[in-house]
Protein backbone atom coordinates (compact mmCIF):
# COMPACT_ATOMS: atom_id res chain seq x y z
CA UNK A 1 0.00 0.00 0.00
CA UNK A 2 1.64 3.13 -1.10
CA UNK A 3 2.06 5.78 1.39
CA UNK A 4 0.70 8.89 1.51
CA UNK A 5 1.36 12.41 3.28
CA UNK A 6 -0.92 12.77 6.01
CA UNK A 7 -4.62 13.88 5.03
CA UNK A 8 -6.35 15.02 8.34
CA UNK A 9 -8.40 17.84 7.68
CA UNK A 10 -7.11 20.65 9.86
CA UNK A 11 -9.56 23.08 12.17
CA UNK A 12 -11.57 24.91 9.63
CA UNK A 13 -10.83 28.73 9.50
CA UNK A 14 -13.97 30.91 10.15
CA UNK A 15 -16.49 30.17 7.92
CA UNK A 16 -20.53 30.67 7.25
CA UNK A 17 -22.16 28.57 9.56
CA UNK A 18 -25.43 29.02 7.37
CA UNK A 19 -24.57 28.52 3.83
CA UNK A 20 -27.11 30.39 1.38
CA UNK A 21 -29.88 27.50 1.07
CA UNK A 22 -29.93 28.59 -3.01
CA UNK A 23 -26.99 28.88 -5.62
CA UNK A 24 -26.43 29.66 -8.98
CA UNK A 25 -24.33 26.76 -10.75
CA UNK A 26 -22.91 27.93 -13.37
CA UNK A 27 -22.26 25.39 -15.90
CA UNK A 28 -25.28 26.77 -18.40
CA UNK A 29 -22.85 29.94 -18.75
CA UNK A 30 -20.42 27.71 -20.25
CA UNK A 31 -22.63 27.25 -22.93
CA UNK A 32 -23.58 23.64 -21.92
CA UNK A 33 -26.71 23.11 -24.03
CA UNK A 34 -26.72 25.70 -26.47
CA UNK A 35 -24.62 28.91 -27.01
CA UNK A 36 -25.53 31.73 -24.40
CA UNK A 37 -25.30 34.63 -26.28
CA UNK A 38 -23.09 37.50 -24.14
CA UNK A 39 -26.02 39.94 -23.49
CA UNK A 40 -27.86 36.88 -22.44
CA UNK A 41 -25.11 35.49 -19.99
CA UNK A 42 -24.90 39.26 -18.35
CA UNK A 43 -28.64 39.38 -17.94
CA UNK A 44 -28.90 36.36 -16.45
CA UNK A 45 -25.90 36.96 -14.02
CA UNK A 46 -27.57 40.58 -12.80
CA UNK A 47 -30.95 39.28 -12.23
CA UNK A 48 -29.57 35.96 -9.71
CA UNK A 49 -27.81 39.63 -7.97
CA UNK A 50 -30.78 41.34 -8.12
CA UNK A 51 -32.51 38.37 -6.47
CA UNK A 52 -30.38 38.20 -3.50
CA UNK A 53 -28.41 34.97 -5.25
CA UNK A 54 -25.09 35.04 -3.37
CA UNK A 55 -23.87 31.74 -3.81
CA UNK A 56 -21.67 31.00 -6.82
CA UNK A 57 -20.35 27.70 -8.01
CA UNK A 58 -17.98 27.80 -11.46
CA UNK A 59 -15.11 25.60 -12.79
CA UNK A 60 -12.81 25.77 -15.60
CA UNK A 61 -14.15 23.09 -17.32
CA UNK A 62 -17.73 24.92 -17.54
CA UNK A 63 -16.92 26.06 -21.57
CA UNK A 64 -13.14 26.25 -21.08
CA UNK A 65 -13.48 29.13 -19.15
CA UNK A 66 -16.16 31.08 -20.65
CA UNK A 67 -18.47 30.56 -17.46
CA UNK A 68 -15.62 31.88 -15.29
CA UNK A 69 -15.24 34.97 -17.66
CA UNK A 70 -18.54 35.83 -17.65
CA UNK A 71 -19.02 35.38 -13.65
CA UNK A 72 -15.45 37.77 -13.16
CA UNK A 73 -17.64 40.21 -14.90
CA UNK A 74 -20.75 40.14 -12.32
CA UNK A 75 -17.97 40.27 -9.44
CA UNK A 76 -16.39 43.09 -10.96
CA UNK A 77 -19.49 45.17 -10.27
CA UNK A 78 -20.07 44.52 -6.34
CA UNK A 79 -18.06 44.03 -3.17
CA UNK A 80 -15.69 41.20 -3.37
CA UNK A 81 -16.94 40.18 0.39
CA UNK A 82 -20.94 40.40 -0.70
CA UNK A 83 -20.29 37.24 -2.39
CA UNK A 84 -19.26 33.14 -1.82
CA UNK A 85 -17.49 31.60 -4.67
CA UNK A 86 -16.56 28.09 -5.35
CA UNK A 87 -14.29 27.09 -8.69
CA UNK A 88 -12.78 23.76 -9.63
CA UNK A 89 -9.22 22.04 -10.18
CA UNK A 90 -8.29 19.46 -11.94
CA UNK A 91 -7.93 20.83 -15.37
CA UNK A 92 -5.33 23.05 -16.82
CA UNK A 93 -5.49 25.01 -19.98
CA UNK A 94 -2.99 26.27 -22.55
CA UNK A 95 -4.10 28.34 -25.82
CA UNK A 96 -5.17 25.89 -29.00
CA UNK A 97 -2.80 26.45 -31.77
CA UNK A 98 -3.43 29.22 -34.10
CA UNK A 99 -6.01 28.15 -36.74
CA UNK A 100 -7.31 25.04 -35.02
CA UNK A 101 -10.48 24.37 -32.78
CA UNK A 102 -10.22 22.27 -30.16
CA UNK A 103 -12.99 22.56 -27.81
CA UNK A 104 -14.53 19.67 -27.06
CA UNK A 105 -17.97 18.77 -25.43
CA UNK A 106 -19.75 22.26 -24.92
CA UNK A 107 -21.63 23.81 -27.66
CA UNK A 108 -19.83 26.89 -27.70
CA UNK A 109 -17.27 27.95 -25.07
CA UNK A 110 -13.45 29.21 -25.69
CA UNK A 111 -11.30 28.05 -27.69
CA UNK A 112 -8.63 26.34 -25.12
CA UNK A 113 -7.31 22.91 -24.29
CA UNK A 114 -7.08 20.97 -21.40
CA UNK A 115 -5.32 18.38 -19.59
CA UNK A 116 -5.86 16.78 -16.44
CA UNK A 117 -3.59 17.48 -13.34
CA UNK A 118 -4.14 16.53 -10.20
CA UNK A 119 -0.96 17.56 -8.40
CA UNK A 120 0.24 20.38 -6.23
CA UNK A 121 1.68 21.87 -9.10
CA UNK A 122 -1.61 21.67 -11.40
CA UNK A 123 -3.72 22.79 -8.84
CA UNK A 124 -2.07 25.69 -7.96
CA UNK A 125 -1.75 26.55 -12.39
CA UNK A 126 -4.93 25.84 -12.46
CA UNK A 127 -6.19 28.49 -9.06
CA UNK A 128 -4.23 30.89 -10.90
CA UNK A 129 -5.83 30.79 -14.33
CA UNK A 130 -9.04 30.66 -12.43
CA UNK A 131 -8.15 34.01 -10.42
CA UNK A 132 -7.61 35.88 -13.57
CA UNK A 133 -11.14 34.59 -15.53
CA UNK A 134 -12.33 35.69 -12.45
CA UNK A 135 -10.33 39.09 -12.00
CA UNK A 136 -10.23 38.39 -8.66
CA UNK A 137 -7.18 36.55 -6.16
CA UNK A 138 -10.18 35.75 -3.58
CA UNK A 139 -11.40 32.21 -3.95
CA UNK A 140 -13.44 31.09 -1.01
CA UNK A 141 -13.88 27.07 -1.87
CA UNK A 142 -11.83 25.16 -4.51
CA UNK A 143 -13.38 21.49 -5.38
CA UNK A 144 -11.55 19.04 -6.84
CA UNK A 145 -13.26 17.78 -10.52
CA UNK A 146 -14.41 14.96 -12.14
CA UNK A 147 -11.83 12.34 -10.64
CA UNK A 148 -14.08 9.33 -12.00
CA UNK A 149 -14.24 6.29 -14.47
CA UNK A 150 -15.60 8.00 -17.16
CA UNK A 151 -13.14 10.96 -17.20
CA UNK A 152 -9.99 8.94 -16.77
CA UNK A 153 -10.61 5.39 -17.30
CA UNK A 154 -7.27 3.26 -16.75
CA UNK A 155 -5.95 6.67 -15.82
CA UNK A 156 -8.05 6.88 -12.70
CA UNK A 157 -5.61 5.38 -10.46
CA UNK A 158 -2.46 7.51 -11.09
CA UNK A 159 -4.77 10.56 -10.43
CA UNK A 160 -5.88 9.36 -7.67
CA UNK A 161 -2.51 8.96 -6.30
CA UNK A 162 -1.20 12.41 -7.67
CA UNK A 163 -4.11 13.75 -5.58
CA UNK A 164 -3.31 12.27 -2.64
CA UNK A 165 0.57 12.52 -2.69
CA UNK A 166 -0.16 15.92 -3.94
CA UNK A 167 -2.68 17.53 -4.71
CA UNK A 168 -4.78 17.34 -1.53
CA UNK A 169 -1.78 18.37 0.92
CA UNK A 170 -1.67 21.10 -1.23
CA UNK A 171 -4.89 22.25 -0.86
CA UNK A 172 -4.83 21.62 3.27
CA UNK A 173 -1.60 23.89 3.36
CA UNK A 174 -4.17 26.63 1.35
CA UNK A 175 -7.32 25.82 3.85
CA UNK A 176 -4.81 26.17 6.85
CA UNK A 177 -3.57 29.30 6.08
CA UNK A 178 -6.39 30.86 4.95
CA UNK A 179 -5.98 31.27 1.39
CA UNK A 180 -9.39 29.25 0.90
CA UNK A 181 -12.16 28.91 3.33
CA UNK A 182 -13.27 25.31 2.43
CA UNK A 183 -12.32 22.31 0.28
CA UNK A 184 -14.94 20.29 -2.13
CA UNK A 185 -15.44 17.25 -4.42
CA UNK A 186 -17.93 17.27 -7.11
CA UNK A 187 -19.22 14.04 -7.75
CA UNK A 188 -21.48 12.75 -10.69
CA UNK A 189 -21.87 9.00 -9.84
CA UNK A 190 -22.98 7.02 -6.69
CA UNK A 191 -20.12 4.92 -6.92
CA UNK A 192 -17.38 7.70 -6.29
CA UNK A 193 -19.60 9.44 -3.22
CA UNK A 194 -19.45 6.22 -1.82
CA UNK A 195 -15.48 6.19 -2.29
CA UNK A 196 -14.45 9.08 -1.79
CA UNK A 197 -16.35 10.00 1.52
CA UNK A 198 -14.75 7.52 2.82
CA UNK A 199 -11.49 8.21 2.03
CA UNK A 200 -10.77 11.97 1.68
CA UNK A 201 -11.86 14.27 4.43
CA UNK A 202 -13.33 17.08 2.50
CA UNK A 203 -15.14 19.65 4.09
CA UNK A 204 -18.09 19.32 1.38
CA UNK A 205 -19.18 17.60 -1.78
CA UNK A 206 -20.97 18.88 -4.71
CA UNK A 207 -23.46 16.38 -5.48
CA UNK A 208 -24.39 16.40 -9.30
CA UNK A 209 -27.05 13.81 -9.55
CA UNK A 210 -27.04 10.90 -6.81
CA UNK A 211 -29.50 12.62 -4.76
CA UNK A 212 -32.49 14.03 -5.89
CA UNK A 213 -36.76 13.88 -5.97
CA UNK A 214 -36.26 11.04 -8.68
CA UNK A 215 -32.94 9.34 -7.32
CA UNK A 216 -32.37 8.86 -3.51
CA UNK A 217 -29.95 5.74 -4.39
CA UNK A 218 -26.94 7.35 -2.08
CA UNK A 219 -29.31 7.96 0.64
CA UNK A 220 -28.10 4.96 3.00
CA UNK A 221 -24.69 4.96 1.95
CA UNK A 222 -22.38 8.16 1.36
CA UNK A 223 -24.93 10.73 2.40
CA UNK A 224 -25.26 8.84 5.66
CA UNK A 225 -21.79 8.86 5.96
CA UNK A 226 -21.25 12.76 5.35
CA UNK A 227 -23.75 13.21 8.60
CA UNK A 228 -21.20 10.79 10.58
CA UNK A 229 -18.44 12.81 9.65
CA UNK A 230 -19.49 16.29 9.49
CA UNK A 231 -19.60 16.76 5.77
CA UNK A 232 -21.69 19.12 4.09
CA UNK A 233 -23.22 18.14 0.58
CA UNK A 234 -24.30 20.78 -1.99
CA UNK A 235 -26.74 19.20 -4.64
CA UNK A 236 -25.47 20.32 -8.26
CA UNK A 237 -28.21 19.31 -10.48
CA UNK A 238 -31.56 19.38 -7.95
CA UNK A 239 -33.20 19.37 -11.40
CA UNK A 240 -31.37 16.69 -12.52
CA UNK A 241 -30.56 18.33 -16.05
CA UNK A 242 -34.05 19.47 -16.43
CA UNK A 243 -36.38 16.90 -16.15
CA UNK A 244 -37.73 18.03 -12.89
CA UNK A 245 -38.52 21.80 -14.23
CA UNK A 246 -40.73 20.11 -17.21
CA UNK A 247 -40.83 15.97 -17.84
CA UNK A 248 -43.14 16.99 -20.97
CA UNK A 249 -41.00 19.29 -22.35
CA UNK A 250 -39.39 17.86 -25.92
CA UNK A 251 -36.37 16.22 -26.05
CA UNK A 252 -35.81 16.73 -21.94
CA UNK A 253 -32.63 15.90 -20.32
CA UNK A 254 -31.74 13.16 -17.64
CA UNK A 255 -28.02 13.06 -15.82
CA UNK A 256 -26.99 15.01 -19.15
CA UNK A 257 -28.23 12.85 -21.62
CA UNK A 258 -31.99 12.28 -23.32
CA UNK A 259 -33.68 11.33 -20.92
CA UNK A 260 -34.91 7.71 -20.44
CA UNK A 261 -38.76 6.43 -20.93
CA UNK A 262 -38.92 5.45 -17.24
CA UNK A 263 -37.52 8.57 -15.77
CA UNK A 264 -39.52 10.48 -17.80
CA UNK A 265 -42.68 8.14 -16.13
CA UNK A 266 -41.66 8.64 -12.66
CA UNK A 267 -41.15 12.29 -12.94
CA UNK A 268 -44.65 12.84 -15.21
CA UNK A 269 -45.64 10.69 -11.75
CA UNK A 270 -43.92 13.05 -9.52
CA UNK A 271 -45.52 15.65 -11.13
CA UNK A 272 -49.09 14.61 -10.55
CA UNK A 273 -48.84 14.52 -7.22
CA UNK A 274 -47.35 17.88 -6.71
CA UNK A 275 -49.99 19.33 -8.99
CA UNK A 276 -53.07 17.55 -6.19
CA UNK A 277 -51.45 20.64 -4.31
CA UNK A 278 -50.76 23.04 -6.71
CA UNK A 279 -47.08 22.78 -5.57
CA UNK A 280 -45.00 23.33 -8.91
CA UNK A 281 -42.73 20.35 -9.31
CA UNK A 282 -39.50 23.12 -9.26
CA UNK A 283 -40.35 23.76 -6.07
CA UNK A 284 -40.62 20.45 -5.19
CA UNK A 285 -37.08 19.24 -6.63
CA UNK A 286 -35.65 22.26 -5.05
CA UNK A 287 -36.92 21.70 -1.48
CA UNK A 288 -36.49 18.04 -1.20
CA UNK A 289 -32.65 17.76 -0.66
CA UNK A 290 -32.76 20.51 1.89
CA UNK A 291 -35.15 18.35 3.76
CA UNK A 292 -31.83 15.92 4.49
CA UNK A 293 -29.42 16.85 7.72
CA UNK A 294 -26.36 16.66 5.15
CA UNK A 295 -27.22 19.50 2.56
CA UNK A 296 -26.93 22.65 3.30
CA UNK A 297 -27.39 24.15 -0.44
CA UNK A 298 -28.71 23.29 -3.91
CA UNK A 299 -27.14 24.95 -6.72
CA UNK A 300 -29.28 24.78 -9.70
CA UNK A 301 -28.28 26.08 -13.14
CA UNK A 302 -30.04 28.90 -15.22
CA UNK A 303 -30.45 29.37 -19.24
CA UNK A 304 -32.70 32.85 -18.85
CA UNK A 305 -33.08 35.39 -16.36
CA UNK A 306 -36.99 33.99 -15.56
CA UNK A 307 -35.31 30.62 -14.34
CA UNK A 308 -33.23 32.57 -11.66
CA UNK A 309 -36.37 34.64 -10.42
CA UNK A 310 -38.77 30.90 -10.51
CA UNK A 311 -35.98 29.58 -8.66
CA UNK A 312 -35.80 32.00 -5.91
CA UNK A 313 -39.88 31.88 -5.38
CA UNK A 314 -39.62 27.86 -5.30
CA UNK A 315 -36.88 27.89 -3.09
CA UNK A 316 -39.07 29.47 -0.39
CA UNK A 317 -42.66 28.39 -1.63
CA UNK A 318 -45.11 26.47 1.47
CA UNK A 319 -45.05 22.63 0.67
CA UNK A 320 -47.55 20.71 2.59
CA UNK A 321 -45.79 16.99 4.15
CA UNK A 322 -48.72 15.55 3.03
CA UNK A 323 -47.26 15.69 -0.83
CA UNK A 324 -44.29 14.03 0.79
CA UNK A 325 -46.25 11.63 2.23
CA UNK A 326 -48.23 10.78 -0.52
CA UNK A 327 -44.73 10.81 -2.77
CA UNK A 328 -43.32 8.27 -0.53
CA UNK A 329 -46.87 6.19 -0.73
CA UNK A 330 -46.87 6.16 -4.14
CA UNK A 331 -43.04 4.65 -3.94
CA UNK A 332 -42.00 7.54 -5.65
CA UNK A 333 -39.14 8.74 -3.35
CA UNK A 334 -37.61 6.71 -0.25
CA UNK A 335 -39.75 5.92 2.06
CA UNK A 336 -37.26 6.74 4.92
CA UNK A 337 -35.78 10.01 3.12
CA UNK A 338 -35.40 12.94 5.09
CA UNK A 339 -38.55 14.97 4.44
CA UNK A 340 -39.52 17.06 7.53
């Protein structure tokens, strides 16, 4: 067993005690979808300020930068302080050669490439390409990104071990001396939650799709664990890529991908029963993860200014726990999930 500098996370350094119970992710600004047109992307921005949206979560990755860009120019107009920022490492860039394109994934985006590096050295290239996007050297959380199976394959391993040889100490040595406030993981799969908080004392995960009203499948597993050791959990995709904003909608999204026949069942299903009490189903996907002792935040993306503003009503909006009830009758959610 190789071995490995030591990885106990140190006393935090002051930090909110009540994170902001609604975020802005930030991945749409990358142009995830479809291109965001600039006017667009600075409308939307304005209007999650104008709605008392505080809570920012970014990344490199999110259009090779764009996203960051375009979130450095909303900071640029307020107090530094007013807001809480997260961004991501794992990624570095470097300029494409002249006359070729080599973005990859995101409809629009810059036109950068990356590599993967998980080390102390990458990390720290990476938080400084990150702080100028941004235009600003204050970054309150860094999370490490995508270190799964479907990013690296074979890889996997070596990264792993670059991150905790690394990587990690590196960011402990930023946490301790108060560069950053807090250290995250973002995780898309059940499979690395259930790995990782177990083996890497972060002081939060972002949580892109293994919790949410139409998948509770980490419930007795890693989210358990996060309440055993402190952990806080930040659900990236309460929507779960759109599906629970519309399940009729054409051509609608699951986990990033069209979404399935049976998901789209469960959440027309999911649906119904919020509509018996004229609770939209937004509101519904927002609220739920709150209702569990690990989450302190949901961080849902936006394509339009209207989305921010819905968003903040739902957020807030009176559910009745008889719509839980009924969900968890129905065997539509757990029937031992958090939900009061």
């Amino acid at each position: 067993m190789p071995q490995y500098p030591d990885v106990t996370a140190p006393p935090a350094p002051k930090f909110p005690e009540d994170w902001p119970k609604l975020g802005l992710g930030c991945a749409p600004l990358g142009d995830l979808f479809d291109p965001i047109p600039e006017v667009d992307a600075f409308a939307l921005l304005n209007a999650a300020w104008a709605a008392g949206v505080r809570f920012y979560d970014t990344a490199p990755w999110y259009g090779h930068g764009i996203s960051e860009h375009r979130l450095g120019a909303l900071l640029r107009q307020h107090d530094r302080a007013d807001a809480l920022i997260s961004t991501k490492v794992g990624r570095v860039y470097t300029p494409a050669p002249r006359g070729e394109d080599v973005r990859i994934t995101w409809k629009g985006g810059l036109n950068f490439a990356r590599h993967f590096d998980y080390t102390a050295d990458g990390f720290s290239a990476s938080i400084a390409q990150s702080q100028l996007r941004l235009g600003t050297p204050v970054i309150d959380m860094l999370v490490i990104h995508d270190l799964d199976a479907p990013h690296h394959g074979d890889a996997m391993e070596g990264h792993v071990d670059e991150l905790m040889r690394s990587g990690f100490p590196h960011l402990q040595e930023l946490k301790a001396t108060g560069v950053i406030s807090a250290i995250g993981m973002g995780v898309n799969r059940t499979v690395e939650f259930e790995r990782f908080s177990d083996e890497i004392p972060v002081d939060y995960f972002i949580v892109a799709m293994p919790y949410t009203l139409l998948d509770q499948g980490s419930l007795h597993g890693p989210m358990a664990r996060c309440v055993e050791r402190g952990i806080k959990v930040v659900i990236g995709a309460p929507l779960a890529s759109g599906i629970l904003s519309n399940p009729s909608a054409p051509g609608v999204r699951y986990a990033y991908e069209p979404a399935p026949e049976p998901i789209v069942k469960k959440a027309l299903a999911i649906e119904a029963v919020c509509k018996r009490y004229d609770v939209p189903l937004t509101a519904a996907a927002l609220q739920f993860p709150l209702l569990h002792p690990a989450v302190t935040s949901v961080i849902p993306g936006a394509n339009v200014a209207a989305h921010i503003e819905a968003n903040v009503r739902n957020v807030s909006m009176p559910i009745p726990p008889e719509l839980w009830a009924d969900l968890k009758r129905d065997g539509l959610i757990a029937e031992d999930a958090p939900t009061g």
